[in-house]
N, C-alpha and C. Protein backbone atom coordinates (compact mmCIF):
# COMPACT_ATOMS: atom_id res chain seq x y z
N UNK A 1 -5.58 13.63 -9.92
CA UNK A 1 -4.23 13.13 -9.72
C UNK A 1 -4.21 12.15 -8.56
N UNK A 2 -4.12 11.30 -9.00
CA UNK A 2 -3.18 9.88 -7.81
C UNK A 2 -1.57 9.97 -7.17
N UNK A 3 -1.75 10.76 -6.02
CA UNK A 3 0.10 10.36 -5.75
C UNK A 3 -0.27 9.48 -4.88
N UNK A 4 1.05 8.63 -4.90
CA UNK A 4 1.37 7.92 -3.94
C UNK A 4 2.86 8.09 -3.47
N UNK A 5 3.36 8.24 -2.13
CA UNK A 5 4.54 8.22 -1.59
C UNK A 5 4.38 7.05 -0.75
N UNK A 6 6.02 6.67 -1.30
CA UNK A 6 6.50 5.49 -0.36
C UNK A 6 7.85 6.06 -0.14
N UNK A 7 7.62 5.71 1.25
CA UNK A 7 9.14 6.37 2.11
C UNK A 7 8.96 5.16 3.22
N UNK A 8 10.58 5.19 3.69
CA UNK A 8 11.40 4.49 4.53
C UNK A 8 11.71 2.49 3.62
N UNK A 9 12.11 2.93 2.60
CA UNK A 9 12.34 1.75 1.69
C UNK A 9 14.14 1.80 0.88
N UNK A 10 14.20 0.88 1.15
CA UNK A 10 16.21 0.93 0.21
C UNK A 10 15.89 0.77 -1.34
N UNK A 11 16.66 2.09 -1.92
CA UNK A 11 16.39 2.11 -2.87
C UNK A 11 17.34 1.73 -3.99
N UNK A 12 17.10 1.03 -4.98
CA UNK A 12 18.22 0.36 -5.64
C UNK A 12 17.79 1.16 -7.40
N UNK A 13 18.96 2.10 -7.68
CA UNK A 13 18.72 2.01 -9.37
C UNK A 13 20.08 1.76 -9.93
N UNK A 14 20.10 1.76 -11.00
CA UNK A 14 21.12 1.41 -11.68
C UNK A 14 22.65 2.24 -11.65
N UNK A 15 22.06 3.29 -11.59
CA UNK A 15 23.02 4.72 -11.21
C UNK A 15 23.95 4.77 -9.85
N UNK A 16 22.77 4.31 -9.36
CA UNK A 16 23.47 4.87 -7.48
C UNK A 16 23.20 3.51 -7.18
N UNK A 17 24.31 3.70 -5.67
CA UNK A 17 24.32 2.82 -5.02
C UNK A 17 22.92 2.93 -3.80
N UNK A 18 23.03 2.02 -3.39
CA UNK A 18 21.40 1.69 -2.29
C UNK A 18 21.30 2.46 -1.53
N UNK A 19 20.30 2.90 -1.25
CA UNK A 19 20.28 4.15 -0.17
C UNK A 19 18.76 3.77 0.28
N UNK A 20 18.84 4.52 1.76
CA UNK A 20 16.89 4.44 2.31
C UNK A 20 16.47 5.64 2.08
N UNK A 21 15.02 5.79 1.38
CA UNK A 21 14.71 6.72 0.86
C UNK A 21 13.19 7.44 0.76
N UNK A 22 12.92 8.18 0.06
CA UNK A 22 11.55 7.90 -0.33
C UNK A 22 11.29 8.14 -1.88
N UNK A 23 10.09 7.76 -2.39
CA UNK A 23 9.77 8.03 -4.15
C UNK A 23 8.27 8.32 -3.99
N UNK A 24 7.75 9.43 -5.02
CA UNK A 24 6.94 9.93 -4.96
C UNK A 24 6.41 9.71 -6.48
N UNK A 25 4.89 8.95 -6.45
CA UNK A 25 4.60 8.74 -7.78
C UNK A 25 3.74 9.30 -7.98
N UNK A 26 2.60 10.02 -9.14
CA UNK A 26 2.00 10.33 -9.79
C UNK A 26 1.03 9.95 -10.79
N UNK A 27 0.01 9.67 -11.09
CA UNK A 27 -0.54 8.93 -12.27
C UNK A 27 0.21 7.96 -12.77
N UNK A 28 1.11 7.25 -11.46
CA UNK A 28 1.33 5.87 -11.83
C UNK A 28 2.68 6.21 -12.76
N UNK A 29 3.25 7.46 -13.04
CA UNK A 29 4.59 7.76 -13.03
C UNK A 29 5.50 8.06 -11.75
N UNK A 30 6.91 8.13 -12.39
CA UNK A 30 7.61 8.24 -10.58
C UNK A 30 8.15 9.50 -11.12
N UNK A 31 7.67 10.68 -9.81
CA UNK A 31 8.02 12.00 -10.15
C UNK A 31 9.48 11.99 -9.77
N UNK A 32 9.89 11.38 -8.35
CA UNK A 32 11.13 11.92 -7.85
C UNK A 32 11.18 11.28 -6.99
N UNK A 33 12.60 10.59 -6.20
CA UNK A 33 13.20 9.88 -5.28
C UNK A 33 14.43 10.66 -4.48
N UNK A 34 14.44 10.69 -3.42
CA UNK A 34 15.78 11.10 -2.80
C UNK A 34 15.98 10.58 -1.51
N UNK A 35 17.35 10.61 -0.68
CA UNK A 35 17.60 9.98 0.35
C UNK A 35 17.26 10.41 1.34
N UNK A 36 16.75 10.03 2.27
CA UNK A 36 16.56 10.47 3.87
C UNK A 36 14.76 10.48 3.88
N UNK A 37 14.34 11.19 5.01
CA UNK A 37 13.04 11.19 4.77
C UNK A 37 12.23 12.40 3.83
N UNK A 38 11.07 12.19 3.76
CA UNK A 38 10.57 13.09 2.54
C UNK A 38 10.29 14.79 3.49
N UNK A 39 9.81 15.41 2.92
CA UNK A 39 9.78 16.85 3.77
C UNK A 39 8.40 16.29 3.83
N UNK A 40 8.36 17.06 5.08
CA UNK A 40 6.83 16.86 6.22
C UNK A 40 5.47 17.05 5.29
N UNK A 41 5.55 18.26 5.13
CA UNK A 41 4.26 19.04 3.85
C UNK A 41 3.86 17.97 2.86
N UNK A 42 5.06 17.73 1.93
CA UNK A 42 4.85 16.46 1.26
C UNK A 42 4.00 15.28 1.25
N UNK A 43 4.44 14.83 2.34
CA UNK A 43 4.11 12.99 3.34
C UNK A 43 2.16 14.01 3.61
N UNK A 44 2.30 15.11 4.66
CA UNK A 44 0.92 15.20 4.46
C UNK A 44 0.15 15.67 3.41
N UNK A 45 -0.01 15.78 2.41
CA UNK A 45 -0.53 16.59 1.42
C UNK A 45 -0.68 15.23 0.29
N UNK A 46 -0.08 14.09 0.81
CA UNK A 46 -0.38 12.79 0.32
C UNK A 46 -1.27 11.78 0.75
N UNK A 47 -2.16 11.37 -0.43
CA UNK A 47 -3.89 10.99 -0.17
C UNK A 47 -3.21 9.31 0.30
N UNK A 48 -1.95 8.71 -0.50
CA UNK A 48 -1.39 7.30 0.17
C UNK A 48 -0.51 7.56 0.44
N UNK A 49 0.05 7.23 1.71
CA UNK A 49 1.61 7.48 2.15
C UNK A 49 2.20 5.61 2.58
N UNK A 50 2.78 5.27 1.81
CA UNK A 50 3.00 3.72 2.33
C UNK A 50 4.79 3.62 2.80
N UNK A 51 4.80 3.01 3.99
CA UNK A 51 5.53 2.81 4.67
C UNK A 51 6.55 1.56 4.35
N UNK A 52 7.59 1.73 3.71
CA UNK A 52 8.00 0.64 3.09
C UNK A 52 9.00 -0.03 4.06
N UNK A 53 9.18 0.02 5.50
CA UNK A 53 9.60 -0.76 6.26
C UNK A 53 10.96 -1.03 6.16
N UNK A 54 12.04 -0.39 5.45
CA UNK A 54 13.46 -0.77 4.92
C UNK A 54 13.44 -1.74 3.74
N UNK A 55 12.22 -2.05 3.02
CA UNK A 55 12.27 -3.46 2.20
C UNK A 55 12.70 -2.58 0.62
N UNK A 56 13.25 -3.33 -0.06
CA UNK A 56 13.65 -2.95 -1.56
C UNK A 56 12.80 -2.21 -1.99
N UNK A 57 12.95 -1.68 -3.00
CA UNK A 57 12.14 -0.37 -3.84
C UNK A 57 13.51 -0.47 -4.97
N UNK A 58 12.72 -0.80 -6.16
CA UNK A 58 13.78 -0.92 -7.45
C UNK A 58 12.75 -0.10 -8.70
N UNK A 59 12.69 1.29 -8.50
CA UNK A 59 11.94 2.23 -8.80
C UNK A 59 11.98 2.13 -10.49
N UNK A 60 10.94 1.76 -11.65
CA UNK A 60 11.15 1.59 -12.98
C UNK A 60 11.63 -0.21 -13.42
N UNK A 61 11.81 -0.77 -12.70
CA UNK A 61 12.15 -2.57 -12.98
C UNK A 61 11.40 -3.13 -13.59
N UNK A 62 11.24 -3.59 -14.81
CA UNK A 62 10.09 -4.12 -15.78
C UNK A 62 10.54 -5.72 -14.49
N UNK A 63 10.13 -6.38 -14.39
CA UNK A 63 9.98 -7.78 -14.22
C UNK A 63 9.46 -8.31 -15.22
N UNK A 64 10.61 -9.32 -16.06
CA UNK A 64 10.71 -9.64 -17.04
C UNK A 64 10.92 -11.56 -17.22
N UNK A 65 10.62 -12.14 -16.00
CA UNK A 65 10.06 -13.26 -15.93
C UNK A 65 9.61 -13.98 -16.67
N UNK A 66 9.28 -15.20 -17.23
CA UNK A 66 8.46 -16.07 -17.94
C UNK A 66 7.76 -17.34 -17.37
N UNK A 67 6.53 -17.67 -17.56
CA UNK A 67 6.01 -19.19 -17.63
C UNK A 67 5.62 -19.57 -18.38
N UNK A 68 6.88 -20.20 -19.16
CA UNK A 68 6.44 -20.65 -20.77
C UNK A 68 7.54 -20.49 -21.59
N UNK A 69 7.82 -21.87 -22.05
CA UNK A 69 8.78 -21.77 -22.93
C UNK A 69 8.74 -22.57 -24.21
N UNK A 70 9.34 -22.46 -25.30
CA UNK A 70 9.24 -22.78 -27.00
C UNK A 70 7.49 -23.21 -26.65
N UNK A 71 6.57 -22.20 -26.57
CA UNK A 71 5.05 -22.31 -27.06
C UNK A 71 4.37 -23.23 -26.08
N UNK A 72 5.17 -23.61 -24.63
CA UNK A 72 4.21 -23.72 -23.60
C UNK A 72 4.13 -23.66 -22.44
N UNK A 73 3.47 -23.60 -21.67
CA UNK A 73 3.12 -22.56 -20.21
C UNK A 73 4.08 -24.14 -19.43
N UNK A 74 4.98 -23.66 -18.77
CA UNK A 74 5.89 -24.39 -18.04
C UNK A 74 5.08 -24.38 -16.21
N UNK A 75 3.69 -24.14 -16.69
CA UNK A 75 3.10 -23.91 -15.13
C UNK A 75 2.05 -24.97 -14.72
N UNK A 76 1.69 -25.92 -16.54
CA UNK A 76 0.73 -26.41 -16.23
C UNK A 76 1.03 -27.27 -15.38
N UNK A 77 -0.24 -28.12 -14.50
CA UNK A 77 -0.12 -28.86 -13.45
C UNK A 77 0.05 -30.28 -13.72
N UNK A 78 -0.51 -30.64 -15.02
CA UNK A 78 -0.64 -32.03 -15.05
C UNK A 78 1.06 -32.81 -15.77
N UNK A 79 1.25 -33.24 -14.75
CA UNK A 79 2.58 -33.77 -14.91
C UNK A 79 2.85 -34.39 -16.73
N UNK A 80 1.93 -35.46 -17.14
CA UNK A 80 1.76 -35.87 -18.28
C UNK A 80 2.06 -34.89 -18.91
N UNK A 81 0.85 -33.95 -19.50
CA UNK A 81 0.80 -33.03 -20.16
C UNK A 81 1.97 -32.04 -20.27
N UNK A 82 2.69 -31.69 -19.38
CA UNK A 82 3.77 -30.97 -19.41
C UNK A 82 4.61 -31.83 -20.05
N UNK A 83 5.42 -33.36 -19.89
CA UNK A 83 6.70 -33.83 -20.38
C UNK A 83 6.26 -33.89 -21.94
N UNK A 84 4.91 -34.44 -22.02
CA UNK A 84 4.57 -34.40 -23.44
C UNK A 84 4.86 -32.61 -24.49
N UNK A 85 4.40 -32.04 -23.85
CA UNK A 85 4.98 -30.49 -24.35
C UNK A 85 6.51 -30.66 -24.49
N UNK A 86 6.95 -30.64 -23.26
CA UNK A 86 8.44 -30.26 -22.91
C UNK A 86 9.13 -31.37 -24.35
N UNK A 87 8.49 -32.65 -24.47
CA UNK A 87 9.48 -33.33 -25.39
C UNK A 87 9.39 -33.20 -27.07
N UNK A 88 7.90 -32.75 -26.88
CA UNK A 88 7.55 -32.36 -27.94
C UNK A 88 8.26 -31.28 -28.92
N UNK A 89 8.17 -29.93 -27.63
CA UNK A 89 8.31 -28.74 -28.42
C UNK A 89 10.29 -29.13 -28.29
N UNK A 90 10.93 -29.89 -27.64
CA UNK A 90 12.43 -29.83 -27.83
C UNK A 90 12.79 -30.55 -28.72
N UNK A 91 11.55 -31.49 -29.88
CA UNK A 91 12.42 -32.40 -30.56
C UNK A 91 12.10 -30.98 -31.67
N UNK A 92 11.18 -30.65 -31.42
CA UNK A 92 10.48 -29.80 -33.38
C UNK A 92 11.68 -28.72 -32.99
N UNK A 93 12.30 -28.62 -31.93
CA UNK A 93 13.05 -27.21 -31.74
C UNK A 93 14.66 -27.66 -31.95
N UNK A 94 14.91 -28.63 -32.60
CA UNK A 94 16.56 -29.71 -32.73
C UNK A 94 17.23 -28.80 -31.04
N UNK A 95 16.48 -29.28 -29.94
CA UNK A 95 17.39 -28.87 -28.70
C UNK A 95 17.73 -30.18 -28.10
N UNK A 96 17.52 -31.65 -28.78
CA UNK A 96 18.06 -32.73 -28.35
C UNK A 96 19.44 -33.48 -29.06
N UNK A 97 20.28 -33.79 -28.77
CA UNK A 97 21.17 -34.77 -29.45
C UNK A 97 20.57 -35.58 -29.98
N UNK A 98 20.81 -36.45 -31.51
CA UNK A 98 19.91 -37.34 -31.96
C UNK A 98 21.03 -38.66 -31.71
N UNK A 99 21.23 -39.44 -31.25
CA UNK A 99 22.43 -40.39 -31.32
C UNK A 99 22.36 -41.53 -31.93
């Protein structure tokens, strides 16, 4: 078993409002979160204890982001190559006015 506890972090879910807290994970599941600090036994009996400094903790948040859009990576570097995509994939996609 892998736990990891992170305590002293604001915790944001959908349910409740923000609170500083701690969350205690498991094989990379989250067993349990609650407010204030964690009980002592706990924090030691934990192989990582990470100190989350007051910073966000949004416990379960897929980050659901993209680089890439209608079939191409909106990251590449080469300026050319990108407008050529970008105009490409918006004419085959009717996302332009034709006038």
């Amino acid at each position: 078993m892998e736990k990891k506890l992170i305590k002293n972090a604001k915790i944001y879910t959908p349910a409740l409002p923000a609170f500083l807290g701690w969350l205690l994970v498991d094989n990379n599941r989250i067993i349990t979160f609650q407010k204030g600090e964690p009980p002592q036994d706990l924090e030691k009996s934990c192989p990582h204890v990470i100190d989350g400094g007051g910073r966000l903790l949004l416990p379960g948040f897929i980050d659901l982001h993209t680089h890439g859009s209608l079939g191409f990576c909106t990251m590449d570097a080469d300026p050319q190559r990108r407008w050529q995509n970008a105009t490409r994939n918006t004419a085959s996609h009717r996302l332009c006015r034709q006038r």
